[in-house]
C-alpha atoms as a PDB file:
ATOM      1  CA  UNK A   1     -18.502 -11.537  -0.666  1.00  0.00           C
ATOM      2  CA  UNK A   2     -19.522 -12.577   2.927  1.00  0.00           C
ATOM      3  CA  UNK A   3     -19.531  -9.761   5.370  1.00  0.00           C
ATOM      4  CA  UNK A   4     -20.343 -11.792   8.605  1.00  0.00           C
ATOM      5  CA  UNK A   5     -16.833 -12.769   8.976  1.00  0.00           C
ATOM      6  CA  UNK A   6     -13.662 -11.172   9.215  1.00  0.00           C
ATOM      7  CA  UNK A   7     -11.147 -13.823   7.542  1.00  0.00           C
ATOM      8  CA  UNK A   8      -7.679 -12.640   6.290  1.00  0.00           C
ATOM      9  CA  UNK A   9      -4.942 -14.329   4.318  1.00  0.00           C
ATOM     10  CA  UNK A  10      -1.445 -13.098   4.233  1.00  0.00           C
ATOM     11  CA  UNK A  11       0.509 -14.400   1.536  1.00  0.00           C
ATOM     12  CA  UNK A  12       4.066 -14.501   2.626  1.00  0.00           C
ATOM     13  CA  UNK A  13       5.744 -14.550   5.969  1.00  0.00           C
ATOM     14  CA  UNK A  14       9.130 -12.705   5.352  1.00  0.00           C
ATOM     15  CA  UNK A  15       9.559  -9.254   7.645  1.00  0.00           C
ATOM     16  CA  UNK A  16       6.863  -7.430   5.888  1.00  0.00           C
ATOM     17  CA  UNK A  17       4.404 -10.063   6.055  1.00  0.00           C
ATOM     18  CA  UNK A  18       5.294 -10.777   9.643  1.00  0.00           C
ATOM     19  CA  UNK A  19       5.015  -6.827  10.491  1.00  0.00           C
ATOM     20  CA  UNK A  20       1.476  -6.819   8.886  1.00  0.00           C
ATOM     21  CA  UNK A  21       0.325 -10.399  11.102  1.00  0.00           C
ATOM     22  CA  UNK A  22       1.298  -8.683  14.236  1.00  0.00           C
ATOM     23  CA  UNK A  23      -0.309  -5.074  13.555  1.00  0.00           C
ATOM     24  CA  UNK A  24      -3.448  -6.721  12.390  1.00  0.00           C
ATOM     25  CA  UNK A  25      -3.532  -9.276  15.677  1.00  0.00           C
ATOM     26  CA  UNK A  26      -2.450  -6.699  18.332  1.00  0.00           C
ATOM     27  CA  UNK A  27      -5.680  -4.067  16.762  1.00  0.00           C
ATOM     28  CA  UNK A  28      -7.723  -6.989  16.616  1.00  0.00           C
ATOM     29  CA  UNK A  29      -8.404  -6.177  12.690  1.00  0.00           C
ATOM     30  CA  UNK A  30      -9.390  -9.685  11.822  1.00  0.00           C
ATOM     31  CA  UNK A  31     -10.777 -12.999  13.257  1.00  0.00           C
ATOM     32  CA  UNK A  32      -9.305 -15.842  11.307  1.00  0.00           C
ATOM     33  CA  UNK A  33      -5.394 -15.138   9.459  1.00  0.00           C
ATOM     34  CA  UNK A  34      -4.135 -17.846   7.911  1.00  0.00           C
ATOM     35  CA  UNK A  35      -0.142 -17.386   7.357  1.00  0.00           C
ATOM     36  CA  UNK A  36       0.902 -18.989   3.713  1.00  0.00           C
ATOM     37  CA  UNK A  37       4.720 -18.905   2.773  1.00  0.00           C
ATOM     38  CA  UNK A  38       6.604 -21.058   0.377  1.00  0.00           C
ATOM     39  CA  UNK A  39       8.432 -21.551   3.073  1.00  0.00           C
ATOM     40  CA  UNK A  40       5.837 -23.753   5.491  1.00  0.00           C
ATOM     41  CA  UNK A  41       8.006 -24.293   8.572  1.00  0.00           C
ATOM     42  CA  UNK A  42       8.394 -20.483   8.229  1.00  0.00           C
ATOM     43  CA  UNK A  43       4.691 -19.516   8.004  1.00  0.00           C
ATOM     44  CA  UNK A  44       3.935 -21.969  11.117  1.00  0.00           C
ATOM     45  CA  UNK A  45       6.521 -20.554  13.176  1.00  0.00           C
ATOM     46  CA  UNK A  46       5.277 -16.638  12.804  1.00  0.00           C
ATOM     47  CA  UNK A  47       2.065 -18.694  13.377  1.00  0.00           C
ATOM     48  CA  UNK A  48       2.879 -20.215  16.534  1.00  0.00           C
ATOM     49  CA  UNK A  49       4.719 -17.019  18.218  1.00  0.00           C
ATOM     50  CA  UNK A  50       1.395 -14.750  17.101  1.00  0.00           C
ATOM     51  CA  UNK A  51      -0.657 -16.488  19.010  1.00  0.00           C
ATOM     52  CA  UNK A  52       1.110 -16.066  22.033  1.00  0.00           C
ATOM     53  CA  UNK A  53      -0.046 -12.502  21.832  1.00  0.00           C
ATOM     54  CA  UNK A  54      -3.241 -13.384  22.149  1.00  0.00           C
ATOM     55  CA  UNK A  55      -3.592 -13.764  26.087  1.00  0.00           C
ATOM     56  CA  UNK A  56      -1.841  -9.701  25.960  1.00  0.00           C
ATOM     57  CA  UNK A  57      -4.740  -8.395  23.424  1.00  0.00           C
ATOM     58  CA  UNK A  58      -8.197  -7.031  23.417  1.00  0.00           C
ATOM     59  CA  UNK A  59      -9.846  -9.469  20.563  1.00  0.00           C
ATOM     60  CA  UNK A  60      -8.704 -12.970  20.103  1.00  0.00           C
ATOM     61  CA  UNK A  61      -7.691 -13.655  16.903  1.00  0.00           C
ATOM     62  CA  UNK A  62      -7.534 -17.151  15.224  1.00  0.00           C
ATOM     63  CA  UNK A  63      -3.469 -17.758  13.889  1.00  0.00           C
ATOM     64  CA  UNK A  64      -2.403 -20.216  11.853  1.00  0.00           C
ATOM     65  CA  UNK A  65       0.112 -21.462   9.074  1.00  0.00           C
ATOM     66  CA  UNK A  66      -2.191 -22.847   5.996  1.00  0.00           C
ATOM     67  CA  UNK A  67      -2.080 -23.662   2.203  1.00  0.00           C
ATOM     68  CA  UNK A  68      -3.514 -21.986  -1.302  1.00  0.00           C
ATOM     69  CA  UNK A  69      -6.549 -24.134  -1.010  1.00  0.00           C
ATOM     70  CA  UNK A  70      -7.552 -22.858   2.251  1.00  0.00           C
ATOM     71  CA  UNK A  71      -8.219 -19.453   0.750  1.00  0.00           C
ATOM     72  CA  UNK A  72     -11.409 -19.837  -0.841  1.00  0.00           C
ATOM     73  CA  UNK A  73     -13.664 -18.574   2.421  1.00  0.00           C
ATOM     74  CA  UNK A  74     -11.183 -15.087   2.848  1.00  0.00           C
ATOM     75  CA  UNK A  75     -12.434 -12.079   2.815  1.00  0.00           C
ATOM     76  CA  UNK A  76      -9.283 -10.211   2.236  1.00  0.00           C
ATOM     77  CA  UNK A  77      -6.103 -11.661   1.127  1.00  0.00           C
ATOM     78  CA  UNK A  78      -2.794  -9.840   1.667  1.00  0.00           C
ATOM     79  CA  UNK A  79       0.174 -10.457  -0.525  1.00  0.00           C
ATOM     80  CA  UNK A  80       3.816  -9.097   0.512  1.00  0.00           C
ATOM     81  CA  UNK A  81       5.323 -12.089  -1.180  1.00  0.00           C
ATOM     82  CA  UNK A  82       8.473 -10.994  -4.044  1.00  0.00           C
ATOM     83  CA  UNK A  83      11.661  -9.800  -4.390  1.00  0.00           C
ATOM     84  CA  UNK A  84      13.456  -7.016  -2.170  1.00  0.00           C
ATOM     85  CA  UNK A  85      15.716  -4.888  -3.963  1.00  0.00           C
ATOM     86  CA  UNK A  86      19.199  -5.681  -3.793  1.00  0.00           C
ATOM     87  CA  UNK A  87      21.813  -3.007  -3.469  1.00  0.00           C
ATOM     88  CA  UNK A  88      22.067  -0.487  -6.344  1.00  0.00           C
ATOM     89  CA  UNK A  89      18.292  -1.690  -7.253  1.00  0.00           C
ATOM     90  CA  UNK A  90      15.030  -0.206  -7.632  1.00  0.00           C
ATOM     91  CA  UNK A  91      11.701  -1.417  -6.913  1.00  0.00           C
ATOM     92  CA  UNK A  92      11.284  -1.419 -10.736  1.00  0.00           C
ATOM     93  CA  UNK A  93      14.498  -3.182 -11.387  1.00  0.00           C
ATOM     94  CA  UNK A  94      12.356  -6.118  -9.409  1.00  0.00           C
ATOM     95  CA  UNK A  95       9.700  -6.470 -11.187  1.00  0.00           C
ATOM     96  CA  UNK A  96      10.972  -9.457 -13.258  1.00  0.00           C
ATOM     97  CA  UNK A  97      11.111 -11.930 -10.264  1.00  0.00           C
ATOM     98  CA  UNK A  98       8.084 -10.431  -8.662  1.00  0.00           C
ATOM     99  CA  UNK A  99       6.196 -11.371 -11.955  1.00  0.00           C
ATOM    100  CA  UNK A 100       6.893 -14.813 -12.126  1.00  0.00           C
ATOM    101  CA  UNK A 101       5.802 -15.188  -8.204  1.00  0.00           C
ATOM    102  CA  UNK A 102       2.852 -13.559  -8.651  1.00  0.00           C
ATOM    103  CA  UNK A 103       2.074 -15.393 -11.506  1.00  0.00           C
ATOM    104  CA  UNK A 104       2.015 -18.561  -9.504  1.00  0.00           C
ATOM    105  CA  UNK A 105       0.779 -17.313  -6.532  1.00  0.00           C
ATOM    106  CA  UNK A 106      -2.423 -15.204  -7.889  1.00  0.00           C
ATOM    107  CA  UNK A 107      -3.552 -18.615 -10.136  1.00  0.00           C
ATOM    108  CA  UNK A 108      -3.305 -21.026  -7.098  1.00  0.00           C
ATOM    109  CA  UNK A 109      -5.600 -18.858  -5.046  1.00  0.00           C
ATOM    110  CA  UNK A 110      -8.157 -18.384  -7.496  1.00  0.00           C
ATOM    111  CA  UNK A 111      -8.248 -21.942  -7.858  1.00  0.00           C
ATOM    112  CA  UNK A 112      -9.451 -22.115  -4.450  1.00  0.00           C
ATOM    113  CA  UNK A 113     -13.054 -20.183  -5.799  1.00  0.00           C
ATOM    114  CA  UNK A 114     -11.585 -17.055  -3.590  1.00  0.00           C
ATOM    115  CA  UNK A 115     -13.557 -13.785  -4.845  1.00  0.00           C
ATOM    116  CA  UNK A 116     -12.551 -11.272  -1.817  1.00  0.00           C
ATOM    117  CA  UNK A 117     -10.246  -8.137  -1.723  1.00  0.00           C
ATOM    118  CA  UNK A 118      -6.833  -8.677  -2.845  1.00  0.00           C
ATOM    119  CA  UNK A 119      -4.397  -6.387  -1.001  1.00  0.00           C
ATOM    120  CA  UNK A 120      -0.881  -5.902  -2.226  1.00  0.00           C
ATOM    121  CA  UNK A 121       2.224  -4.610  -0.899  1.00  0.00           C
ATOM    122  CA  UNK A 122       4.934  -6.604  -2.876  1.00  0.00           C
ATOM    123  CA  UNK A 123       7.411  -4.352  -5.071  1.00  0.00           C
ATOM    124  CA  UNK A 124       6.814  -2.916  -7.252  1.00  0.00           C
ATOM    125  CA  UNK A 125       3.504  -2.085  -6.280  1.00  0.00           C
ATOM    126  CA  UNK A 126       1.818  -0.173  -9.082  1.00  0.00           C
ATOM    127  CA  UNK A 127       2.293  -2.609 -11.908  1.00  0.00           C
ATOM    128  CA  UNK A 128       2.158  -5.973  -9.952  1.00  0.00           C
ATOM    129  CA  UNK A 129      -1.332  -4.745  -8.459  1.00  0.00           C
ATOM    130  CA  UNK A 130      -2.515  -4.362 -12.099  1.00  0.00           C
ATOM    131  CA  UNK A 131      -1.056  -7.786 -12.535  1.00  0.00           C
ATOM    132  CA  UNK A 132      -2.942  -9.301  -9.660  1.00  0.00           C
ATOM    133  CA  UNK A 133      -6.495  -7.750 -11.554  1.00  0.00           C
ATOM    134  CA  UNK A 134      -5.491  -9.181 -14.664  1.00  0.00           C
ATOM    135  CA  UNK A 135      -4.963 -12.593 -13.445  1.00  0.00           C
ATOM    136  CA  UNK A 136      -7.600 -12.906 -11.112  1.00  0.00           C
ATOM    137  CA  UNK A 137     -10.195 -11.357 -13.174  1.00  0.00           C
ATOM    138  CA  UNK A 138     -11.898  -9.867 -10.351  1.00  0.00           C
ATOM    139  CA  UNK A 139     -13.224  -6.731 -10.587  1.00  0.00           C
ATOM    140  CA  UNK A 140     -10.904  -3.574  -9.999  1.00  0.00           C
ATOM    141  CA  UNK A 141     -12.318  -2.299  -7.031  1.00  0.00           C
ATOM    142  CA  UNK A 142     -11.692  -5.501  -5.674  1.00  0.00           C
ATOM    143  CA  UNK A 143      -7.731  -5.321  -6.117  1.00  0.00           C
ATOM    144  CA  UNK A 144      -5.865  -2.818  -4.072  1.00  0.00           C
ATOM    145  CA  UNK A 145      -2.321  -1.928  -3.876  1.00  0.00           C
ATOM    146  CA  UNK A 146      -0.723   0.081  -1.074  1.00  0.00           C
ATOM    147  CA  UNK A 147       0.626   2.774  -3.470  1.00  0.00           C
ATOM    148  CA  UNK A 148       1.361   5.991  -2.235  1.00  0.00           C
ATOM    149  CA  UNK A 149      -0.504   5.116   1.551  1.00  0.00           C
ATOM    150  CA  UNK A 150       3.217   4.571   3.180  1.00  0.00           C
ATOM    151  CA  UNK A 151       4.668   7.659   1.310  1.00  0.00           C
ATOM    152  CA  UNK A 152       1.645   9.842   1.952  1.00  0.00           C
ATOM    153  CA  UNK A 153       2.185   8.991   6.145  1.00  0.00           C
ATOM    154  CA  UNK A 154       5.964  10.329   5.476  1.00  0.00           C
ATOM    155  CA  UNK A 155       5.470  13.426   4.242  1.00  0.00           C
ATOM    156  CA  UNK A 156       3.252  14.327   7.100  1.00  0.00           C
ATOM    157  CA  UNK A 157       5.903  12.731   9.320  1.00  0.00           C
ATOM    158  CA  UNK A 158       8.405  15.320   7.873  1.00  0.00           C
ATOM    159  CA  UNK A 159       5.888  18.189   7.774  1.00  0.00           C
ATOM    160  CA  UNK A 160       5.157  17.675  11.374  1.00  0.00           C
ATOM    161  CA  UNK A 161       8.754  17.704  12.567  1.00  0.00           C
ATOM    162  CA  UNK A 162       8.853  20.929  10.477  1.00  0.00           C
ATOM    163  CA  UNK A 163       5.982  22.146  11.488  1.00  0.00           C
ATOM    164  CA  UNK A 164       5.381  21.373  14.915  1.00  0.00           C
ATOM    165  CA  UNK A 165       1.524  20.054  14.275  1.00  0.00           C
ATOM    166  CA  UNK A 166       0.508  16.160  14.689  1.00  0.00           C
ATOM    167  CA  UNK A 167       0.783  14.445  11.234  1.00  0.00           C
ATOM    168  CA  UNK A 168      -2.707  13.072  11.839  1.00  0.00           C
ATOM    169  CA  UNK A 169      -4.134  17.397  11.703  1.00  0.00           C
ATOM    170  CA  UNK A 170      -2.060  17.562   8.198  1.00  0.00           C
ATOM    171  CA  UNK A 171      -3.552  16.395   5.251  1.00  0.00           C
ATOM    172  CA  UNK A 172      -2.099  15.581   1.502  1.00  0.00           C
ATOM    173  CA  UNK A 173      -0.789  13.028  -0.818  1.00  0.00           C
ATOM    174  CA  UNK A 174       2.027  11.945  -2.959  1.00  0.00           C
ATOM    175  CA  UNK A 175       0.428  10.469  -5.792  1.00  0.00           C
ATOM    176  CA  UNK A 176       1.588   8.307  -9.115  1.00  0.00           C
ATOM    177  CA  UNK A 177       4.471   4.956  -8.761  1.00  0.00           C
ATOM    178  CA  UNK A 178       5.491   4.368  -5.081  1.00  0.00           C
ATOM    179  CA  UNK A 179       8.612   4.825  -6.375  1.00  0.00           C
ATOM    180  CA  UNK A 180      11.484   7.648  -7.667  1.00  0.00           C
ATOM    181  CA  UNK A 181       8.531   9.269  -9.887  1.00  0.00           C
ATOM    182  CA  UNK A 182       6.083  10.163  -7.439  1.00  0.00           C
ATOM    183  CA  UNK A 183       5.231  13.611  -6.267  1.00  0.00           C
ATOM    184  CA  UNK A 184       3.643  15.442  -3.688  1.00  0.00           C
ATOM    185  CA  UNK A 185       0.509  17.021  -5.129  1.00  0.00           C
ATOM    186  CA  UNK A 186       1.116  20.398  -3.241  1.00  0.00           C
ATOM    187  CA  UNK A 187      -2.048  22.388  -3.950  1.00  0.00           C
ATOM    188  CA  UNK A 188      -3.970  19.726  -1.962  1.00  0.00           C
ATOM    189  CA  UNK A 189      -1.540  19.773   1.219  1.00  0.00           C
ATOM    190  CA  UNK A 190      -3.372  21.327   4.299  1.00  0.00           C
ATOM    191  CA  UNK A 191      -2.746  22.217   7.978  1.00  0.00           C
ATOM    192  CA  UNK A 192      -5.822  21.952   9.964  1.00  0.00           C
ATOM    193  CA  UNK A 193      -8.070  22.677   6.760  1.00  0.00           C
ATOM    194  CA  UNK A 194      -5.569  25.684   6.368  1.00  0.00           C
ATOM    195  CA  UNK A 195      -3.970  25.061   2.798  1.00  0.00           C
ATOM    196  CA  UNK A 196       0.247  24.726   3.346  1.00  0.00           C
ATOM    197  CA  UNK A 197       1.271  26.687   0.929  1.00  0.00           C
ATOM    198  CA  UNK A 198      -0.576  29.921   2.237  1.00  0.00           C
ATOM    199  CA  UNK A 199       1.179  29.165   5.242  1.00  0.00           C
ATOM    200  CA  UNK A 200       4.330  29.085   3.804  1.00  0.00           C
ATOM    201  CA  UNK A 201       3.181  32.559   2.492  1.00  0.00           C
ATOM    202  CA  UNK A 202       2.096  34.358   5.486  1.00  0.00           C
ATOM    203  CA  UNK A 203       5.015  33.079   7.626  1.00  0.00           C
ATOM    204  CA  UNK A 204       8.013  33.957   5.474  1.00  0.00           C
ATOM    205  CA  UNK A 205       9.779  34.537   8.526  1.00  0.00           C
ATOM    206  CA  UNK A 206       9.860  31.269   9.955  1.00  0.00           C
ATOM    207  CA  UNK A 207       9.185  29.086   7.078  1.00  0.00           C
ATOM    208  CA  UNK A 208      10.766  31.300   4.240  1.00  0.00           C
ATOM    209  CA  UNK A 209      13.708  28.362   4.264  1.00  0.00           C
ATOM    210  CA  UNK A 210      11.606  25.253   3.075  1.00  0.00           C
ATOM    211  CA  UNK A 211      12.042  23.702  -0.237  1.00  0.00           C
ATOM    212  CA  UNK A 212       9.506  21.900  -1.703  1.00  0.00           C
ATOM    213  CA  UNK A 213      11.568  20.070  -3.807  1.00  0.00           C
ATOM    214  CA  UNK A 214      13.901  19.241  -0.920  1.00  0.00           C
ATOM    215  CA  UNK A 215      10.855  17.641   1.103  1.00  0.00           C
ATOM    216  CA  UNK A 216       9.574  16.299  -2.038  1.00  0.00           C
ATOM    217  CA  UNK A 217      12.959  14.464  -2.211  1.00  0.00           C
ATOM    218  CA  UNK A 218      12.787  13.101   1.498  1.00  0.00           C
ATOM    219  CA  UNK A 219       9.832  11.002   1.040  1.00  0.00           C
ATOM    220  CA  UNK A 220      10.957   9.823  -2.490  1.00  0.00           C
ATOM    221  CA  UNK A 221      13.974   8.389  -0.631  1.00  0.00           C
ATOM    222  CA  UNK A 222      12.811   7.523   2.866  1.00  0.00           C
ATOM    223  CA  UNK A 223      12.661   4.132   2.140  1.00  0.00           C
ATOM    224  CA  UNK A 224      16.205   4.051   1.334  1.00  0.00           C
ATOM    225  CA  UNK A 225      17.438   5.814   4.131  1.00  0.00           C
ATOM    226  CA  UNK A 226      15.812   3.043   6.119  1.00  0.00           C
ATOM    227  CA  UNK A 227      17.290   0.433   3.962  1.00  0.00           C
ATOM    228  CA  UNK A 228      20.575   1.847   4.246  1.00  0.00           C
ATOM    229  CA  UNK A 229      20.674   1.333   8.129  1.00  0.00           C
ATOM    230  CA  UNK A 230      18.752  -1.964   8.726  1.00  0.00           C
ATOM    231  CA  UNK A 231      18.653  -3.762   5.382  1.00  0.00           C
ATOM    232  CA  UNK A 232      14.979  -2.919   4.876  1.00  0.00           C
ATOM    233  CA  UNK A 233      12.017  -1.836   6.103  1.00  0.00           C
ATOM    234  CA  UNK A 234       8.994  -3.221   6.849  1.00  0.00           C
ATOM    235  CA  UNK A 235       6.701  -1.831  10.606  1.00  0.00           C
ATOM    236  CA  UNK A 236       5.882   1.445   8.393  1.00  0.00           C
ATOM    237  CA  UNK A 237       4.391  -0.744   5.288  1.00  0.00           C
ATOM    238  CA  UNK A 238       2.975  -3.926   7.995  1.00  0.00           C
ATOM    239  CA  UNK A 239       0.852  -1.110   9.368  1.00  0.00           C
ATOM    240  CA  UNK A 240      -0.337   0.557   5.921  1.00  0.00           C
ATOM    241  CA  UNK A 241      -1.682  -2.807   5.489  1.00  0.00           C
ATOM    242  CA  UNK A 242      -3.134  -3.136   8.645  1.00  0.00           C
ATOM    243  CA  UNK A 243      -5.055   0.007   8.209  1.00  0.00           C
ATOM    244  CA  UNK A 244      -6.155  -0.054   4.929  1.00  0.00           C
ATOM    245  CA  UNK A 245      -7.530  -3.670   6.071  1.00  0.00           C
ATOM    246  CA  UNK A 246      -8.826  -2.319   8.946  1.00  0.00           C
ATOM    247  CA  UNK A 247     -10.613   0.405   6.591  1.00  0.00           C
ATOM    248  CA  UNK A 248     -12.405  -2.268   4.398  1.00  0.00           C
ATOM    249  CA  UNK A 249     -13.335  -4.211   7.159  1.00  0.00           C
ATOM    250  CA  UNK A 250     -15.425  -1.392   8.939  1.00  0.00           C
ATOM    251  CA  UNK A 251     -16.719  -0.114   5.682  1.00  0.00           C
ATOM    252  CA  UNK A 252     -15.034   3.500   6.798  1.00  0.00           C
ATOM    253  CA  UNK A 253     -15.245   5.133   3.436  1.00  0.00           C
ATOM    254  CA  UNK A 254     -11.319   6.600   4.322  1.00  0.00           C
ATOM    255  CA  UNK A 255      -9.901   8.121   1.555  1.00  0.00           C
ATOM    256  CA  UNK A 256      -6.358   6.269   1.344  1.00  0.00           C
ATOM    257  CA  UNK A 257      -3.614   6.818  -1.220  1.00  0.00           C
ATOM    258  CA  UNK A 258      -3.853   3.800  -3.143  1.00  0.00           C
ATOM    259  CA  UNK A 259      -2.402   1.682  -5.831  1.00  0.00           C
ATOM    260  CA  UNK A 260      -5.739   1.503  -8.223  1.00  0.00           C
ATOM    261  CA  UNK A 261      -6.891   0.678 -11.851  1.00  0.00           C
ATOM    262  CA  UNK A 262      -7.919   4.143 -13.530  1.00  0.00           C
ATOM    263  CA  UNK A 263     -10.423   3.546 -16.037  1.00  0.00           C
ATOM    264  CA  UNK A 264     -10.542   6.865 -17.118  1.00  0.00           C
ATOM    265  CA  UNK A 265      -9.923   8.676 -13.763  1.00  0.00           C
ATOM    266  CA  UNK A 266      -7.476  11.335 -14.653  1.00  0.00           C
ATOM    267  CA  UNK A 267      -8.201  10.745 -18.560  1.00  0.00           C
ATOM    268  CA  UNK A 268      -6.050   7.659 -18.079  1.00  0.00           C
ATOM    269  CA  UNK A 269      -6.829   4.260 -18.564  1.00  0.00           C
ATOM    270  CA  UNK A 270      -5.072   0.209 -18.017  1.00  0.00           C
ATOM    271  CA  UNK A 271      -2.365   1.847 -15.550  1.00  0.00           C
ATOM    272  CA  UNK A 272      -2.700   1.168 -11.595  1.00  0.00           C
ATOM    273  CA  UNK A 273      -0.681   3.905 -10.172  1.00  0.00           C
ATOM    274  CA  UNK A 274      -0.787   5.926  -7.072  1.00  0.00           C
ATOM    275  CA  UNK A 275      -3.927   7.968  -6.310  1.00  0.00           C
ATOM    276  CA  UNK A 276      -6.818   8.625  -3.323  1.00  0.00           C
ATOM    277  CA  UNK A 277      -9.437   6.590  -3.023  1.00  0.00           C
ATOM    278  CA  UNK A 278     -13.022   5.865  -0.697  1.00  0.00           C
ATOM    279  CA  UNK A 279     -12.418   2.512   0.950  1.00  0.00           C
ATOM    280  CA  UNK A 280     -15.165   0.595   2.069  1.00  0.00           C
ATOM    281  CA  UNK A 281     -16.227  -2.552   2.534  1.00  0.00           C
ATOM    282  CA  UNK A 282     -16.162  -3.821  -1.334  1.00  0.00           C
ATOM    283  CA  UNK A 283     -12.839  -1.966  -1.951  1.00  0.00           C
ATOM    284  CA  UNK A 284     -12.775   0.811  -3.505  1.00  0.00           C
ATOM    285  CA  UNK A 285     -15.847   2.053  -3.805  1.00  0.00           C
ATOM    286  CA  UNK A 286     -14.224   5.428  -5.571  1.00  0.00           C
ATOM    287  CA  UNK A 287     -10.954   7.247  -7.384  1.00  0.00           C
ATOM    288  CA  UNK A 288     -11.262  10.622  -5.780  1.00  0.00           C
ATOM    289  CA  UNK A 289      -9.660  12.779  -8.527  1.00  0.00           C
ATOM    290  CA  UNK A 290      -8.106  15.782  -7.568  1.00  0.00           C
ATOM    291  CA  UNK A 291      -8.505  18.841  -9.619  1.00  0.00           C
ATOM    292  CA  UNK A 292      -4.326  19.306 -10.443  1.00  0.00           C
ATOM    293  CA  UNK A 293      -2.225  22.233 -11.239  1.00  0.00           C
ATOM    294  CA  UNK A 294      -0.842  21.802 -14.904  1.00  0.00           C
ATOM    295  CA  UNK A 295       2.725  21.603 -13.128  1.00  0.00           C
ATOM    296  CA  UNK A 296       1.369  18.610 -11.098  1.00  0.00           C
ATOM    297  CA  UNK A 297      -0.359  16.825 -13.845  1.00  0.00           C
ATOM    298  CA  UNK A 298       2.491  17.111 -15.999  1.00  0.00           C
ATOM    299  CA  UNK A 299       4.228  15.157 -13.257  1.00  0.00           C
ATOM    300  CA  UNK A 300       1.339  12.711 -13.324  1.00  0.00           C
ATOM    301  CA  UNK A 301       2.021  11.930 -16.727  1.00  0.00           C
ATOM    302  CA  UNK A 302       5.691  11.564 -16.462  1.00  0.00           C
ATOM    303  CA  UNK A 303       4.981   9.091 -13.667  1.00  0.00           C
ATOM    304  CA  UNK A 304       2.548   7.281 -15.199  1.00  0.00           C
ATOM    305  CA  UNK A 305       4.466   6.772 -18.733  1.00  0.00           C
ATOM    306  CA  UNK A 306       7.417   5.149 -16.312  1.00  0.00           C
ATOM    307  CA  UNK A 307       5.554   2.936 -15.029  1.00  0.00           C
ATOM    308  CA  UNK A 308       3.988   2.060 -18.559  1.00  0.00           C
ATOM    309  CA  UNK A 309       7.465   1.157 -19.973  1.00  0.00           C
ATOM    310  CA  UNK A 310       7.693  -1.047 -17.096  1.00  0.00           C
ATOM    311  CA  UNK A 311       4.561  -2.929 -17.606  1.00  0.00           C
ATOM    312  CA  UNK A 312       5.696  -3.233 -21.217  1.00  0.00           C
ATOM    313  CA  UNK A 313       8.229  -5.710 -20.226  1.00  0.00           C
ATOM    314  CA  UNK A 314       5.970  -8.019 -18.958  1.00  0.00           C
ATOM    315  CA  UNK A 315       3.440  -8.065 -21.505  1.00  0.00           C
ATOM    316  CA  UNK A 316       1.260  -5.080 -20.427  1.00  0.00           C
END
């Protein structure tokens, strides 16, 4: 890949692909993003308003609508393209649609000689990334999908209401699908380098009311609470995207729960599921495995052979 530039594609324009244009123009995350929807009139009109911004922001940042064949010179290209759950759905229960898009969308841009970082956010995340690295062919540290990132950021939303502390001083992960089967990995949650639950220990008195389980539950369904009361959700995920971009961009080596192909990580292999990860400039440069309580990798597993009966259905 070239590393002098800083050129972004963002495969559909809907609200999540929108959400994701304006985080990455108003940090100044990218030079060149080139908006591509099925829906052209669409992509040029998110085009035209996002460069408005400019004048208001630190970096100026070239916006504009564009086509599959334009991708070839991107460094990263973002796909939030698919189909949102409908009412009574899960992200799983969308995976048929989302297949046949990404079908059609991953061939036309490799056409175009692309060989960057693909970044994926469409639904359902685990098993259409490992779609996207079957198709392409690239490399899998090259194809990254948003996983756990969005439900990791909740559960220190929730522990810092709980807590009192800023999210950013608590550390942790929820780890496997982004999706009913994930799980917070609890033996690797910390306050300030203190681990939580020897906090939850010494202060009985004013923590002895918290359920893990309960909390566990919140970010599970946060998503749907959100998509309950506005239809869906989208600034939380535009802004995982952002960052993670951001991330490869300046080579940061952030460990980020992502979607990524285990090739033996966690004795498991041809699954792309939810797990931490050093980002840097070529992707992922590493699968950070964390050392698991049996109870937790038991949970792992359970995740991990739901999303393989998924995959089934489409061939994988």
């Amino acid at each position: 890949m070239q590393h002098k530039t800083r050129n972004v594609a963002i495969i559909g324009t809907g609200l999540v692909g929108s959400s994701c244009a304006y985080s990455m123009v108003n940090q100044g995350i990218c030079d060149d993003l080139l908006l591509i929807d099925i829906n052209r009139e669409r992509a040029l009109g998110e085009a035209m308003d996002l460069s408005h911004c400019i004048d208001f922001t630190n970096v100026r940042t070239k916006v504009r609508a564009g086509s599959y064949e334009e991708c070839g010179d991107r460094d990263i290209i973002i796909i939030t393209a698919g189909a949102p759950p409908k009412p009574g759905q899960t992200r799983l229960d969308t995976l048929g649609v989302s297949a046949k898009i990404m079908q059609d969308v991953v061939s036309n841009v490799m056409k175009s000689g692309f060989n960057g970082i693909f970044l994926i956010a469409s639904n359902p995340v685990d098993i259409i990334t490992y779609m996207v690295w079957k198709i392409s062919g690239l490399p899998r540290n090259q194809v990254i999908g948003t996983g756990t990132s969005l439900d990791s950021s909740r559960l220190k939303a929730i522990l810092s209401d709980i807590l009192d502390v800023d999210p950013r001083s608590i550390h942790g992960y929820s780890l496997g699908e982004h999706g009913d089967s994930q799980f917070v990995a609890w033996s690797h949650v910390t306050v300030g380098g203190k681990p939580f639950l020897q906090i939850l220990e010494e202060h009985k008195d004013r923590f002895g009311e918290i359920n893990l389980d309960e909390i566990t539950d919140k970010v599970r369904k946060a998503g749907w609470e959100i998509y309950n009361r506005k239809g869906t959700t989208y600034y939380g995920i535009g802004n995982a995207l952002a960052f993670i971009a951001r991330s490869i961009f300046n080579d940061d080596h952030k460990v980020i729960a992502v979607s990524a192909v285990l090739d033996g990580e966690y004795g498991v292999k041809d699954i792309c599921t939810g797990v931490p990860a050093i980002i840097t400039r070529e992707g992922i440069k590493e699968i950070v495995e964390l050392n698991l309580t049996p109870v937790e990798k038991e949970k792992f597993q359970q995740s991990n052979k739901v999303l393989k009966e998924y995959m089934q259905t489409i061939g994988f």
